[in-house]
Protein backbone atom coordinates (compact mmCIF):
# COMPACT_ATOMS: atom_id res chain seq x y z
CA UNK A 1 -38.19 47.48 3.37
CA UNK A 2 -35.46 49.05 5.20
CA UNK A 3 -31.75 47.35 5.92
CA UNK A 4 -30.90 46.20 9.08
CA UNK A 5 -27.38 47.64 10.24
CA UNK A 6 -25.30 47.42 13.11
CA UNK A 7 -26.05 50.10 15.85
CA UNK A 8 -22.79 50.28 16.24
CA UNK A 9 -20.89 50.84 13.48
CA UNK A 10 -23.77 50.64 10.62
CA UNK A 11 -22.31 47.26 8.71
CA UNK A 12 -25.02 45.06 7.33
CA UNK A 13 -23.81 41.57 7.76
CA UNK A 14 -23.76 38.67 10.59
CA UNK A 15 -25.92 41.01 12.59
CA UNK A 16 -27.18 40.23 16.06
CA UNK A 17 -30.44 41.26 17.37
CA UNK A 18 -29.64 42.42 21.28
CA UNK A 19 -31.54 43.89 23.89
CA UNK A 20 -30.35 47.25 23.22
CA UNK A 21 -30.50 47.26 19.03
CA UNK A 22 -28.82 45.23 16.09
CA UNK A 23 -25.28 44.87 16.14
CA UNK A 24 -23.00 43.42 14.26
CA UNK A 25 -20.70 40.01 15.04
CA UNK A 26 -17.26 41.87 15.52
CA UNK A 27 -18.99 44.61 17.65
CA UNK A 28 -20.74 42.37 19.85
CA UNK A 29 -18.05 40.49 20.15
CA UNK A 30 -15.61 43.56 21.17
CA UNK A 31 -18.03 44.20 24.19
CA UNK A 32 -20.88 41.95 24.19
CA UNK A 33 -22.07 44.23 27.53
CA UNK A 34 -22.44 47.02 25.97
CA UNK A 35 -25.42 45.50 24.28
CA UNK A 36 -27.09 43.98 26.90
CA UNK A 37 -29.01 45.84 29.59
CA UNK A 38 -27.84 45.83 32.99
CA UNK A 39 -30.64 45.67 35.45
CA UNK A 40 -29.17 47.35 38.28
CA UNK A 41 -29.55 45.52 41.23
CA UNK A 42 -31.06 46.66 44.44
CA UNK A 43 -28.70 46.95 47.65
CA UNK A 44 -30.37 45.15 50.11
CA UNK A 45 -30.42 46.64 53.37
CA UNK A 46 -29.44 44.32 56.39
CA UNK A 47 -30.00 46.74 59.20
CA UNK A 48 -33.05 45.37 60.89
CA UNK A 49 -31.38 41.74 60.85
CA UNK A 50 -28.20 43.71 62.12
CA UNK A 51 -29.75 44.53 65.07
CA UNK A 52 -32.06 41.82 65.73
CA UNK A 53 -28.73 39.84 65.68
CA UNK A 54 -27.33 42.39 68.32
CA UNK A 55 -30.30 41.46 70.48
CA UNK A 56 -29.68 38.30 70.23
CA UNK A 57 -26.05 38.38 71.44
CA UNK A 58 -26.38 40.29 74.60
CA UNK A 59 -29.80 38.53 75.74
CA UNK A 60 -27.72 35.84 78.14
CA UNK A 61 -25.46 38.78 79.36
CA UNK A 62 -28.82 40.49 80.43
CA UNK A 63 -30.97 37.42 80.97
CA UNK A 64 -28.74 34.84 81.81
CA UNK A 65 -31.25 32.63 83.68
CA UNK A 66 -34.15 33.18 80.89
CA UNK A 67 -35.04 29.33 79.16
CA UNK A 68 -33.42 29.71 75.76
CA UNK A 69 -36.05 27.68 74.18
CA UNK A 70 -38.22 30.42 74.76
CA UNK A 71 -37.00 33.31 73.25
CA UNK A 72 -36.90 33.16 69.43
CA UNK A 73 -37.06 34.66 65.63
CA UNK A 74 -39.19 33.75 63.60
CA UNK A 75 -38.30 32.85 59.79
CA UNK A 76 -41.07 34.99 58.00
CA UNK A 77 -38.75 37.65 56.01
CA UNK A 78 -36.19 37.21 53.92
CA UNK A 79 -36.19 36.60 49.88
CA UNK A 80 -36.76 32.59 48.83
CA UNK A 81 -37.14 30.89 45.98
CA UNK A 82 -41.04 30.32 45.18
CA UNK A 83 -40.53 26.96 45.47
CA UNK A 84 -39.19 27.34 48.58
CA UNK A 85 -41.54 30.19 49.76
CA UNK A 86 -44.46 27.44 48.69
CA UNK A 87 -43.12 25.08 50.94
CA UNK A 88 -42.93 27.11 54.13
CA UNK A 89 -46.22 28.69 53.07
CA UNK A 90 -47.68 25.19 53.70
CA UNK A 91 -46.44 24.73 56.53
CA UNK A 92 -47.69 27.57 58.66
CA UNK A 93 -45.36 30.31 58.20
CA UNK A 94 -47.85 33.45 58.06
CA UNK A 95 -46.42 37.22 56.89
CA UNK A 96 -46.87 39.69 59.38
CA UNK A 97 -45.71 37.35 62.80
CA UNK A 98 -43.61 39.53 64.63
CA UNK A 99 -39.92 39.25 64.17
CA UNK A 100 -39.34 37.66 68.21
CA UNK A 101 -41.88 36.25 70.51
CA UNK A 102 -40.80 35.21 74.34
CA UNK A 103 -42.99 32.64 75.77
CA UNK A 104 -43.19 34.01 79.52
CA UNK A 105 -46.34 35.67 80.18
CA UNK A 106 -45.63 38.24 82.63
CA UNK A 107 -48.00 41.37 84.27
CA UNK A 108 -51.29 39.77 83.13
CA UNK A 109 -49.83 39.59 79.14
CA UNK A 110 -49.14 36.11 77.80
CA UNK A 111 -46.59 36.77 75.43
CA UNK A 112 -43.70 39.42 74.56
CA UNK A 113 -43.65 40.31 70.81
CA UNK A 114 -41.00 42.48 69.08
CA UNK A 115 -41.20 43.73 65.80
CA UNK A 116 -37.62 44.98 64.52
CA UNK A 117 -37.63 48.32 62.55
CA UNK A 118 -34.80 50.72 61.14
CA UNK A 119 -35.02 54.38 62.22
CA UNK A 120 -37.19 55.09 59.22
CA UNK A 121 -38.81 51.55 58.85
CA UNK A 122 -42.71 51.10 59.19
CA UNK A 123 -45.55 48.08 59.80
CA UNK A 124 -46.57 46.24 56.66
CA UNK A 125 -50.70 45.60 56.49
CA UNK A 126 -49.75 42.51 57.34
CA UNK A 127 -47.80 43.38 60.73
CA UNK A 128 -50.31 45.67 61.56
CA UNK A 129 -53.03 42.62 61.78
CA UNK A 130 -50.60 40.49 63.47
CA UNK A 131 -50.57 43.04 66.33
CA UNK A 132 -54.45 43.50 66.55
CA UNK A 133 -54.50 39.73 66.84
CA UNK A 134 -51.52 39.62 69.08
CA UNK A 135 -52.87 42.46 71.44
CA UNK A 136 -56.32 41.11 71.36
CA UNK A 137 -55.18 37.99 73.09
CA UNK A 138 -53.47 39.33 75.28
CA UNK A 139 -49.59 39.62 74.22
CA UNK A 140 -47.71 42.40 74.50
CA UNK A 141 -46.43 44.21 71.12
CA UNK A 142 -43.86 46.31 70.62
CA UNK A 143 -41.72 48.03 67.78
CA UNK A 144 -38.04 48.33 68.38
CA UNK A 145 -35.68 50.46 66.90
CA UNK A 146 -32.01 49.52 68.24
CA UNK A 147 -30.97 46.39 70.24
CA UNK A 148 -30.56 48.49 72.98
CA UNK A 149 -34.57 49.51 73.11
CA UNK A 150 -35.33 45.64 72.61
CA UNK A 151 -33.31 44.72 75.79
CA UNK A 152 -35.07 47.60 77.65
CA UNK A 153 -38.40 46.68 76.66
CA UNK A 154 -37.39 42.96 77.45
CA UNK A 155 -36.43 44.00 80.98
CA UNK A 156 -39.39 46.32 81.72
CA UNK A 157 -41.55 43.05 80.72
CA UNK A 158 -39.34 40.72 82.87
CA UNK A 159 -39.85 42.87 86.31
């Protein structure tokens, strides 16, 4: 049978079993993260929220007269706790719903949906069926790439 030894600096006594080998006591108490792997996290990218809050804070400068109630986001994206993901699960949230919906209908369309994407972003299957549906009964869908583009589509729906 072969003898454990530290990784480190090959001792056989008080020896650790890690992530990354067997150390030894003193070693892994010198730098106890150099023996445990680091997952590297992911940088989350805010850009679509970015400019879906940008949207949001020059709508009354553009459509100061608009109902507020009826113009919203809705709360389908972001990372949650299962638990938490459960819970709004049951009670109706559905992936795919388009990131804002305004309530007018306007030019024979019953609804305005926008979809927020980055320059390089793209539908999920699940968007995708949420604008068949949408389009289907008669709502207008549309991907936006800058705040900007959202308030023009806005307006061209509002004429």
């Amino acid at each position: 049978m072969k003898k454990e030894i530290c990784i480190s600096c090959n001792r056989s006594n008080s020896l650790i079993k890690t992530e990354v080998g067997t150390v030894c006591f003193q070693c892994y108490s010198a730098n106890p993260g150099k023996y445990t792997k680091i997952k590297s996290k992911r940088k989350i990218s805010h850009e679509e929220s970015d400019i879906q809050t940008e949207f949001f804070e020059k709508v009354p400068l553009f459509f100061p007269t608009l109902p507020d109630k009826l113009l919203f986001a809705v709360p389908n994206g972001g990372s949650r706790h299962k638990a938490e993901a459960k819970r709004m699960k049951g009670e109706g949230v559905k992936s795919g719903v388009s990131d804002v919906i305004l309530l007018v209908p306007k030019k024979g369309f019953a609804s305005l949906c926008l979809e927020f994407k980055t320059s390089t972003g793209t539908q999920s299957k699940e968007q995708k069926e949420f604008q068949r549906q949408a389009e289907m009964c008669g709502s207008k869908y549309v991907i936006v790439r800058s705040a900007a583009q959202a308030i023009r589509e806005m307006r061209n729906y509002m004429k």
